[in-house]
Protein backbone atom coordinates (compact mmCIF):
# COMPACT_ATOMS: atom_id res chain seq x y z
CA UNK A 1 -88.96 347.74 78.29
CA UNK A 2 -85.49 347.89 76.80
CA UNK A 3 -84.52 347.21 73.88
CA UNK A 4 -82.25 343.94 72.83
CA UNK A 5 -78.38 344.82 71.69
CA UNK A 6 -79.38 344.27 67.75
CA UNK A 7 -82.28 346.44 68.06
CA UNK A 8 -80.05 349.29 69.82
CA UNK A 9 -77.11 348.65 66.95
CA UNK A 10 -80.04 349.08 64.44
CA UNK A 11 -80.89 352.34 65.80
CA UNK A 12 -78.02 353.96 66.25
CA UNK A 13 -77.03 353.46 62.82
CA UNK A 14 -80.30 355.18 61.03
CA UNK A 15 -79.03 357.89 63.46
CA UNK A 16 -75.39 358.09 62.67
CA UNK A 17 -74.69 357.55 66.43
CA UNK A 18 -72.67 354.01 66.30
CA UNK A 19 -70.20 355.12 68.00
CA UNK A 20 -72.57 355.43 71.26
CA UNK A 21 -71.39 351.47 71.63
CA UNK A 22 -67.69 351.54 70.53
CA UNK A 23 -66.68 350.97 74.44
CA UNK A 24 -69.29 348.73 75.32
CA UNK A 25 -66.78 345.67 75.18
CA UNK A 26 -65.37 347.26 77.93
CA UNK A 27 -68.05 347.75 80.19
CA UNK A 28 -68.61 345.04 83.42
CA UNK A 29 -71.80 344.22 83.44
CA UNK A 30 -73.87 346.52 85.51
CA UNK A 31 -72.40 349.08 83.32
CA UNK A 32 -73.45 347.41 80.25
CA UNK A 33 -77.07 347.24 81.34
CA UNK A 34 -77.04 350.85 82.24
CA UNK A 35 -75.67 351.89 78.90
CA UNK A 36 -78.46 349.99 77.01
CA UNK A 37 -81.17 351.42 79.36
CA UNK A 38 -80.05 354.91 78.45
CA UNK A 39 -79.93 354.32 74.17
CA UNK A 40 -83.43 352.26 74.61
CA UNK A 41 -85.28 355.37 75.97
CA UNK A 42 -83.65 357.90 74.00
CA UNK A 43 -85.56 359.91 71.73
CA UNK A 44 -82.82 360.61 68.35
CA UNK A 45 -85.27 362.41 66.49
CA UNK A 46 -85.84 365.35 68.85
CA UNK A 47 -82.28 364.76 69.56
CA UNK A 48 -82.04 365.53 65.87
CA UNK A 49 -84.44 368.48 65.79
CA UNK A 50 -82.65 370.07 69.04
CA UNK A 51 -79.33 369.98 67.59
CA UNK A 52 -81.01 371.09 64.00
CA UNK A 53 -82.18 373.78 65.88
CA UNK A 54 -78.59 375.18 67.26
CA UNK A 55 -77.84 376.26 63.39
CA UNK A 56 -81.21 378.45 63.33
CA UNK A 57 -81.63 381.83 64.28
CA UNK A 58 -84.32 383.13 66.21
CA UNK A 59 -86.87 385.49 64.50
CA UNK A 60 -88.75 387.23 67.29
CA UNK A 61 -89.63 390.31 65.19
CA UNK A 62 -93.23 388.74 64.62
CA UNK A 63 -94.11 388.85 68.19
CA UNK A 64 -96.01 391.87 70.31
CA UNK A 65 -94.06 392.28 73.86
CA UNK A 66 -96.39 394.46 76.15
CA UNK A 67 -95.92 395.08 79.69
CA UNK A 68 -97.93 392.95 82.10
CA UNK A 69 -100.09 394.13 85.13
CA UNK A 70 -98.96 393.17 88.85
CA UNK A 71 -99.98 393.96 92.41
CA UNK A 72 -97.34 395.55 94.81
CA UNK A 73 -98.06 393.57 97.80
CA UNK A 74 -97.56 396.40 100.30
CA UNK A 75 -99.86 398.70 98.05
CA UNK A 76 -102.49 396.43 98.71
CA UNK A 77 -104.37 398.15 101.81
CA UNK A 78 -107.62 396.93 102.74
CA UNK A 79 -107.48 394.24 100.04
CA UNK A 80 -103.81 392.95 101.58
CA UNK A 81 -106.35 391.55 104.08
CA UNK A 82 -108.99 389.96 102.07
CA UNK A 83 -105.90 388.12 100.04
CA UNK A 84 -104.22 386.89 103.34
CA UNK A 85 -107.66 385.37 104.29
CA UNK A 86 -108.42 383.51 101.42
CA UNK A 87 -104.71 382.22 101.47
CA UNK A 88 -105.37 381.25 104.94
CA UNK A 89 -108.43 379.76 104.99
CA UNK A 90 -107.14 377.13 101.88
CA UNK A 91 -103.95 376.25 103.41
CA UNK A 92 -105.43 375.55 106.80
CA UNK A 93 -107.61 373.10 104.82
CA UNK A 94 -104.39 371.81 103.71
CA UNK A 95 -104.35 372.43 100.01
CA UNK A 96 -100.79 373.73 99.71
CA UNK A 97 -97.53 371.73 98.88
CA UNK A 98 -94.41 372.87 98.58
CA UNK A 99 -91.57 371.80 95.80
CA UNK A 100 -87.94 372.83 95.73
CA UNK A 101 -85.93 372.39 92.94
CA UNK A 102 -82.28 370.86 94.02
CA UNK A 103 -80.95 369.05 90.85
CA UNK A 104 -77.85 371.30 90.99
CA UNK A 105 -74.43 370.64 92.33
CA UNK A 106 -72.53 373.30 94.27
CA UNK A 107 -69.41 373.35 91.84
CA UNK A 108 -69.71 376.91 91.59
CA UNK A 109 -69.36 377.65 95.14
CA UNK A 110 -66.36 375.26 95.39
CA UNK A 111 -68.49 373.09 97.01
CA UNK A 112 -68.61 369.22 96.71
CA UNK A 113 -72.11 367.89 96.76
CA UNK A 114 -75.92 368.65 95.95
CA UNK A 115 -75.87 372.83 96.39
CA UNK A 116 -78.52 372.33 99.01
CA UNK A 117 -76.39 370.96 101.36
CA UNK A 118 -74.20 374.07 101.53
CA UNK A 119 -73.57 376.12 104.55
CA UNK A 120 -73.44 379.60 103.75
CA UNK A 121 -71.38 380.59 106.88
CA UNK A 122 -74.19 381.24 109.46
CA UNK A 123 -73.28 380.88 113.18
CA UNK A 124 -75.71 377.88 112.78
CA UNK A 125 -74.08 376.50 109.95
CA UNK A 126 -77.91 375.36 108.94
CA UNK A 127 -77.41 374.15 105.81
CA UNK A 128 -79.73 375.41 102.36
CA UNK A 129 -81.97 372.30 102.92
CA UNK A 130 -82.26 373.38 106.54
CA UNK A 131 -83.30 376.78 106.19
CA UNK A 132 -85.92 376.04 103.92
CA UNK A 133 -87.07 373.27 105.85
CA UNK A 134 -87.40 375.68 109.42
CA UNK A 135 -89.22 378.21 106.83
CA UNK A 136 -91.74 375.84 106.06
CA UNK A 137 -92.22 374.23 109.49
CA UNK A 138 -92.52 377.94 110.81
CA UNK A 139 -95.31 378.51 108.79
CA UNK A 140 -96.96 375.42 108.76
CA UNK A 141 -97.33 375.44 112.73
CA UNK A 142 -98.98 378.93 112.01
CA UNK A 143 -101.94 377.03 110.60
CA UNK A 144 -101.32 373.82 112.45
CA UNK A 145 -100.70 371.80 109.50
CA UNK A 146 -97.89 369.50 107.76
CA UNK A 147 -97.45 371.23 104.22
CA UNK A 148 -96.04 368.56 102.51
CA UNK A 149 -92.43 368.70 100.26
CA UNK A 150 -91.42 367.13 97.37
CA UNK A 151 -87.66 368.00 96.41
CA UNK A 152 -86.65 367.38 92.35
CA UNK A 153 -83.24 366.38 92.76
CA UNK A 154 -80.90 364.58 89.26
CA UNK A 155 -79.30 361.72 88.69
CA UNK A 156 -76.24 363.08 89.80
CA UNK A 157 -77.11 363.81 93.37
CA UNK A 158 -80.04 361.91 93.70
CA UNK A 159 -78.17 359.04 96.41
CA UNK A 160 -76.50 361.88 98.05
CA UNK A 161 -79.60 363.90 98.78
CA UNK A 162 -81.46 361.53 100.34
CA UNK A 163 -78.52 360.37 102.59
CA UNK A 164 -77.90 364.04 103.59
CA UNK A 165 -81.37 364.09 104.54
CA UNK A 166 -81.15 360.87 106.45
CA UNK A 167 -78.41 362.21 108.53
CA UNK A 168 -80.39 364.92 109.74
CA UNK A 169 -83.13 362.82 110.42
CA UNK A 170 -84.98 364.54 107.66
CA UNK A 171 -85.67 367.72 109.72
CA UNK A 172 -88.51 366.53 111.19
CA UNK A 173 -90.35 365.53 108.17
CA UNK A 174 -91.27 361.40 107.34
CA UNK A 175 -90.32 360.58 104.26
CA UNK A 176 -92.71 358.67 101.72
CA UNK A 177 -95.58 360.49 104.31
CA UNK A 178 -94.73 364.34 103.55
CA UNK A 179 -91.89 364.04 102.34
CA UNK A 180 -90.89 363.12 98.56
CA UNK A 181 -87.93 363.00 96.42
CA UNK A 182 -87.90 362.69 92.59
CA UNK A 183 -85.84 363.21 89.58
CA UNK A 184 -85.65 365.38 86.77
CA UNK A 185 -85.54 364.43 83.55
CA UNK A 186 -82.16 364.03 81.53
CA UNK A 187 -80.91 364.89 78.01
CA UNK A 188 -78.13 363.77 76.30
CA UNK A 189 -74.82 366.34 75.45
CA UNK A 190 -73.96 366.64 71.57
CA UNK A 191 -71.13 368.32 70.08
CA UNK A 192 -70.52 370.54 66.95
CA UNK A 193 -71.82 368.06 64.86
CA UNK A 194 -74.42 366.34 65.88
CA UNK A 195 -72.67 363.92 67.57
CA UNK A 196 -74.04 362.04 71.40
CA UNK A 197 -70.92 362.41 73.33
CA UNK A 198 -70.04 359.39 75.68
CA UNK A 199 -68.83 360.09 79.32
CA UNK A 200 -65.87 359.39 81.49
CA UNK A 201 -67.84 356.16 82.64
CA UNK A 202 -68.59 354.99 79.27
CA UNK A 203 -71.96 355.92 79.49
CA UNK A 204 -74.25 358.67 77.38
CA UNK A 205 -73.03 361.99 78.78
CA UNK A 206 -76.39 363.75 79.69
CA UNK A 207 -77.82 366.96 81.07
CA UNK A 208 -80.31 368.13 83.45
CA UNK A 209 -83.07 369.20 81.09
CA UNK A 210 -83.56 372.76 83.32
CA UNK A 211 -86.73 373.94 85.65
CA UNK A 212 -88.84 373.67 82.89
CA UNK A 213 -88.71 369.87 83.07
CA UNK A 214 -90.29 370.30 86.51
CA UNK A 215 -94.47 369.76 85.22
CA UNK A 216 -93.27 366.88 83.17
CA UNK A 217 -91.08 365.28 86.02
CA UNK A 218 -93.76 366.25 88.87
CA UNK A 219 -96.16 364.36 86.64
CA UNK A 220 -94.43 361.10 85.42
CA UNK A 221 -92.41 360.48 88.79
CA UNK A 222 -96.38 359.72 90.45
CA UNK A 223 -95.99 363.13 92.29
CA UNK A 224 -98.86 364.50 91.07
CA UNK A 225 -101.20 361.64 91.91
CA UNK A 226 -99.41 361.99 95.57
CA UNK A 227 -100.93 365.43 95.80
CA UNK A 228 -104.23 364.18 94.83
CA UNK A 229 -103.86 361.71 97.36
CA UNK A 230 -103.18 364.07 99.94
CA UNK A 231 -105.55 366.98 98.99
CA UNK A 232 -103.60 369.29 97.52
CA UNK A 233 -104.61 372.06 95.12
CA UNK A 234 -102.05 374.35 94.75
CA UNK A 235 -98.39 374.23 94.16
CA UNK A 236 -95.48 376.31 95.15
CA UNK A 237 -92.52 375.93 93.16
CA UNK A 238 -88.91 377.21 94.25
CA UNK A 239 -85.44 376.97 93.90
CA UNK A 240 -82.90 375.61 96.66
CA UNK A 241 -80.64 378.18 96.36
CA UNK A 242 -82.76 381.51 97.51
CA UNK A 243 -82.42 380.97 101.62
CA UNK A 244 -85.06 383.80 102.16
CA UNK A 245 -87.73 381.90 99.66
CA UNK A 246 -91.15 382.47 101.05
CA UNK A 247 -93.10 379.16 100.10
CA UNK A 248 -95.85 379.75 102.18
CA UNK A 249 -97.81 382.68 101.53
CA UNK A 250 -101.63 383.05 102.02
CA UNK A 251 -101.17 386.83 100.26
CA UNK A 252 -99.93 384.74 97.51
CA UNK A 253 -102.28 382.03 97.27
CA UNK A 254 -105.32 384.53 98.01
CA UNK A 255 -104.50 386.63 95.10
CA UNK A 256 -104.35 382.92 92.44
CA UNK A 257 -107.75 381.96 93.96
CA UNK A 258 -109.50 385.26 94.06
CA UNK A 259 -108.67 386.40 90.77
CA UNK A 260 -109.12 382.34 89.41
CA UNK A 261 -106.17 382.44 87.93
CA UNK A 262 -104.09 379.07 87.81
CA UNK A 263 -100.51 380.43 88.27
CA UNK A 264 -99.04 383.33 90.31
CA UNK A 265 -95.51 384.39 90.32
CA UNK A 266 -93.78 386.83 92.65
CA UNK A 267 -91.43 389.61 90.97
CA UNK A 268 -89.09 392.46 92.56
CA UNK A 269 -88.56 395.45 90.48
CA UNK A 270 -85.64 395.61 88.87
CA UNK A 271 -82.78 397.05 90.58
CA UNK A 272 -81.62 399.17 87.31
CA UNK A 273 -83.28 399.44 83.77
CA UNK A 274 -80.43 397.12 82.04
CA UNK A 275 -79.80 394.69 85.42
CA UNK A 276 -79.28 391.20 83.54
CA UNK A 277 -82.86 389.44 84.51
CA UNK A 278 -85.68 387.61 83.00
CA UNK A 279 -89.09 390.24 83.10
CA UNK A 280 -92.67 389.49 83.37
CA UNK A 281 -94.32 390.57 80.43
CA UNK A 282 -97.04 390.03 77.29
CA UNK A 283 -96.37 388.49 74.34
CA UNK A 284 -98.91 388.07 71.77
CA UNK A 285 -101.42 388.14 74.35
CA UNK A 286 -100.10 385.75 76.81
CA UNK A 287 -97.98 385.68 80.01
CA UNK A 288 -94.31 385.50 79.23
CA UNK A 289 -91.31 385.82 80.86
CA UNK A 290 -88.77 387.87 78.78
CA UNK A 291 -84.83 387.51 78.76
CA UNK A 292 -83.02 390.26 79.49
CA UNK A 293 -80.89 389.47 75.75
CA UNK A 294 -83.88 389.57 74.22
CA UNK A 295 -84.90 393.43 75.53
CA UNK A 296 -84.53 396.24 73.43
CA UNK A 297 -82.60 399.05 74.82
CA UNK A 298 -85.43 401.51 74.62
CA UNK A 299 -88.01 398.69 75.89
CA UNK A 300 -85.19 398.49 78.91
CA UNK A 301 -85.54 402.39 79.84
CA UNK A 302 -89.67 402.56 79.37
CA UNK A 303 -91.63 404.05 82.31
CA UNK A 304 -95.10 404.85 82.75
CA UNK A 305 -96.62 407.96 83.72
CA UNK A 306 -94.79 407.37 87.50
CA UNK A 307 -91.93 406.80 86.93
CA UNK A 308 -91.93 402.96 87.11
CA UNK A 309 -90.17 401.15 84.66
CA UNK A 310 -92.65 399.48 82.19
CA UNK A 311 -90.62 396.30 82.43
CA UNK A 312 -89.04 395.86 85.71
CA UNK A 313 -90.81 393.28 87.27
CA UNK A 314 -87.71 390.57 87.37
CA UNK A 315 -88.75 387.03 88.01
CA UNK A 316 -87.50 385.36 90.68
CA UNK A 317 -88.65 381.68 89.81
CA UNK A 318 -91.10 381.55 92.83
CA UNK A 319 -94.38 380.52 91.65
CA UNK A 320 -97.45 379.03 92.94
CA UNK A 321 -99.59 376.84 90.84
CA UNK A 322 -102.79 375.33 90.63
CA UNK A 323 -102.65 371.44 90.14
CA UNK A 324 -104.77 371.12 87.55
CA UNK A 325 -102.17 373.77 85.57
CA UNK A 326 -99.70 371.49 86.07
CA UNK A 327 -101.01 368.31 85.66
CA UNK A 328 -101.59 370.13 81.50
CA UNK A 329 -98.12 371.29 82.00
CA UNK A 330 -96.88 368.10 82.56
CA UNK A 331 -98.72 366.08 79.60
CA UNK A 332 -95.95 367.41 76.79
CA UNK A 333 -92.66 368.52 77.22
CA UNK A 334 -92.14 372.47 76.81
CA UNK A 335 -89.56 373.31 73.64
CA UNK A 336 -86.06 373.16 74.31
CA UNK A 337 -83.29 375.72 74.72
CA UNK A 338 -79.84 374.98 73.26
CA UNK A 339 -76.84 376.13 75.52
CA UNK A 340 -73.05 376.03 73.95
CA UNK A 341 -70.73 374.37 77.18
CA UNK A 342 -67.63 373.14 78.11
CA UNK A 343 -68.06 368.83 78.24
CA UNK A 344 -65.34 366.57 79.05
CA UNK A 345 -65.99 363.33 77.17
CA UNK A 346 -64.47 360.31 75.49
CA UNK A 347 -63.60 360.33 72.37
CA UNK A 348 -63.59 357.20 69.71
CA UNK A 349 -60.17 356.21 70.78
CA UNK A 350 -61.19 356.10 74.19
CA UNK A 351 -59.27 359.13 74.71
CA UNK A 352 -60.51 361.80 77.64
CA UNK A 353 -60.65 364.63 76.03
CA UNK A 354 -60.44 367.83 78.19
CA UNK A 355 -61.80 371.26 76.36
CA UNK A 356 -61.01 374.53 77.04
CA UNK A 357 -63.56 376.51 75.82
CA UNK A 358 -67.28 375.07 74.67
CA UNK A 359 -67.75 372.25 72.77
CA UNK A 360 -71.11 371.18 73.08
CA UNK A 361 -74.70 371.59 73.14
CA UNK A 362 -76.62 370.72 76.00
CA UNK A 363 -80.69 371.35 75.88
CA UNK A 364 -82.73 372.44 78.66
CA UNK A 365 -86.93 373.35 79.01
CA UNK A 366 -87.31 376.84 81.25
CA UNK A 367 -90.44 376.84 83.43
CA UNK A 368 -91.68 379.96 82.09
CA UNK A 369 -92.25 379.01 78.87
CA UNK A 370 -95.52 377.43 80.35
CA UNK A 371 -97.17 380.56 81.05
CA UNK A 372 -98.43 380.85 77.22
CA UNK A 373 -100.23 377.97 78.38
CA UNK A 374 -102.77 379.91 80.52
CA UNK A 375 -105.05 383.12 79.29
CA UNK A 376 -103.40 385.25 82.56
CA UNK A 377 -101.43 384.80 85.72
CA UNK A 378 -101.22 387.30 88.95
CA UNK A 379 -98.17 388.66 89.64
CA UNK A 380 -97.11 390.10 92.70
CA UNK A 381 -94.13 392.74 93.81
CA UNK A 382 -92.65 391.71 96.73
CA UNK A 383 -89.15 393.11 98.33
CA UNK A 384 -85.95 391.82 97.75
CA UNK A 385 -84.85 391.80 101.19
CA UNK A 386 -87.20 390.00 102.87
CA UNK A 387 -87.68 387.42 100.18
CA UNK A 388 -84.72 387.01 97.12
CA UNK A 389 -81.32 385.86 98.75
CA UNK A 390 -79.94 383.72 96.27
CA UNK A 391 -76.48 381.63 96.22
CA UNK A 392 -75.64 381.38 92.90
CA UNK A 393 -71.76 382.11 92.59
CA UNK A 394 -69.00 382.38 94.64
CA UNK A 395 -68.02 385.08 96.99
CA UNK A 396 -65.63 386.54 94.84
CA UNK A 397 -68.50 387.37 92.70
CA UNK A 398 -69.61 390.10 95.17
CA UNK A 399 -73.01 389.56 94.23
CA UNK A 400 -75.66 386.49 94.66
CA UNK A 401 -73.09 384.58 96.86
CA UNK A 402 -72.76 383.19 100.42
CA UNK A 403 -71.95 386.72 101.74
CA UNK A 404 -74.56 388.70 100.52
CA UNK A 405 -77.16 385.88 101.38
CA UNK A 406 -76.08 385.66 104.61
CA UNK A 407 -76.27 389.41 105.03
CA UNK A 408 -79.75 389.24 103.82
CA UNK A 409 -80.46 386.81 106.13
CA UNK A 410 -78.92 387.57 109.19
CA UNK A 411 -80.44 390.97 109.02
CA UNK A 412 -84.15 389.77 108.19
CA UNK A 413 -84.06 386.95 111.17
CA UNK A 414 -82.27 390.06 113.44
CA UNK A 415 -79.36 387.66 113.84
CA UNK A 416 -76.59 390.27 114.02
């Protein structure tokens, strides 16, 4: 329930964070309402502790990095086969749901609107949202099942989603039946000093709080209980913007189940020892996912008695999880990241103030950071080209863009 205007003014001022309501006045109505919805539900003492945080350093010298063990899925031989029928047999029992994450915009691509409805310049001109969705339906009519979807989209392009979707007559899925939309969680911007910043609308400028707000979001939007409903037990979880993502896989799912494990994560090796990705990996004891900053040089260049690099399985945030894992996930929210951006906001004079170089702090959860939350997860190699063709910047990038996506997949669906 929200909170009255007194109790709000109250608040803000045991914060330091009046001037949240110096445009209010200014506000119509709807507007007004919105605003106090947002201050009622936000928390200003982790807001507090997350912004505390940006002035710390991190001290990671305490902590034992190891390299972790994974299976090269087409090393497998005879067990390749006892994997894909496990996998079978529990998705044929329909126990598998799919989840893409779409909160993002496609800014970076100079495109305006949700990035899954991009086109990366196939013949087709199949959106990201459509290729998925004929990856899914391909292998669901393998097993002659529906394998439900639930898409995390934001506040931002929540409306436009679901109208895209609409349009195309939601590629042959019913929504609210197998299909389900929900929305990531939100945290507010703050600049140098502490400060909430307040938007171009008047509102509380916030931020998607990144993938790792997923468990939480999959739990509190009901989705969970949906599975439940529905039978599932295990959970793929993917990003929009890789068109070659392979969300079904009974190799995959075999694997999780066989060796009881409760997640499973696919890597590729690395495609150099200092290429700028997060690694599977120990630390302390636990399944980790380490960022390339955070790699030592001579930790980079390890191999093992092969060859292989010790840490060069890259993940490619494709996981599969069990629902139980995620339903623990889901009951606290993972610890924060900060990140220093560029934010265009309003100042006290109700000024738009336009930066050109960072200004703010905006906080984000990363999905990995769960993993220290089970005692092991599976991980398995698979190749880049038949299963990692992200979009992620423009084409002028030369690298994780439209072209070399469509490259990738052009030549894995022989389309060229």
């Amino acid at each position: 329930m929200d909170k009255n205007l007194d109790e709000i003014k109250y608040e803000l001022k045991k914060y330091g964070q009046e001037h949240l309501l110096n445009h209010y006045d200014n506000l119509d109505e709807n507007k007004k309402k919105e605003l106090i919805h947002q201050l009622s539900n936000i928390d200003f003492e982790l807001i507090n502790s997350l912004y505390a945080n940006t002035k710390k350093e991190a001290n990671n010298e305490k902590d034992k990095i190891e390299p972790i063990e994974f299976l090269d899925k087409y090393k497998l031989n005879e067990e390749y086969k006892n994997y894909e029928a496990i996998g079978k047999k529990a998705i044929k029992e329909g126990k598998l749901a799919a989840v893409t994450m779409a909160g993002g915009q496609g800014t970076r691509l100079g495109h305006n609107g949700p990035k899954g409805t991009y086109d990366i310049g196939l013949d087709s001109h199949k959106s990201l949202f459509e290729l998925l969705a004929d990856g899914i339906k391909e292998e669901a009519k393998k097993y002659d099942v529906i394998i439900p979807w639930f898409i995390m989209t934001s506040r931002e392009n929540n409306e436009e989603t679901i109208k895209f979707f609409e349009k195309n007559k939601f590629f042959g899925y019913q929504k609210d039946k197998n299909l389900f939309f929900f929305m990531q969680g939100q945290l507010p911007m703050v600049d140098t000093e502490g400060k909430i910043l307040i938007n171009e609308d008047g509102l509380v400028k916030e931020a998607a709080d990144g993938h790792g707000g997923i468990y939480e979001a999959l739990v509190k939007n009901g989705m969970v209980a949906k599975m439940e409903e529905l039978g599932v037990e295990w959970v793929f979880i993917g990003g929009v913007d890789n068109c070659l993502v392979k969300m079904v896989d009974p190799v995959l799912m075999g694997i999780a189940i066989d060796k009881k494990v409760s997640v499973a994560g696919k890597s590729l090796v690395k495609a150099n020892p200092h290429e700028k990705v997060g690694v599977f990996c120990k630390k302390n004891g636990k399944p980790y996912v380490i960022e390339y900053s955070e790699i030592t040089d001579e930790m980079a260049e390890a191999t093992d008695e092969n060859g292989e690099l010790l840490y060069g399985e890259s993940h490619i945030l494709c996981n599969l999880f069990s629902l139980d894992a995620i339903k623990r996930m889901g009951a606290n929210p993972l610890p924060y990241h900060s990140a220093y951006k560029k934010a265009k906001y309003i100042d006290r004079d109700g000024n738009l103030v336009v930066p050109d170089s960072p200004n703010a702090y905006k906080f984000e959860a990363f999905l990995f950071d769960a993993f220290g939350a089970v005692d092991d997860l599976a991980v398995l190699r698979v190749r880049r080209e038949e299963e990692f063709a992200p979009v992620k910047n423009a084409d002028s990038a030369g690298v994780d863009c439209p072209s070399t996506a469509r490259k990738l997949y052009e030549d894995f669906y022989k389309l060229k």
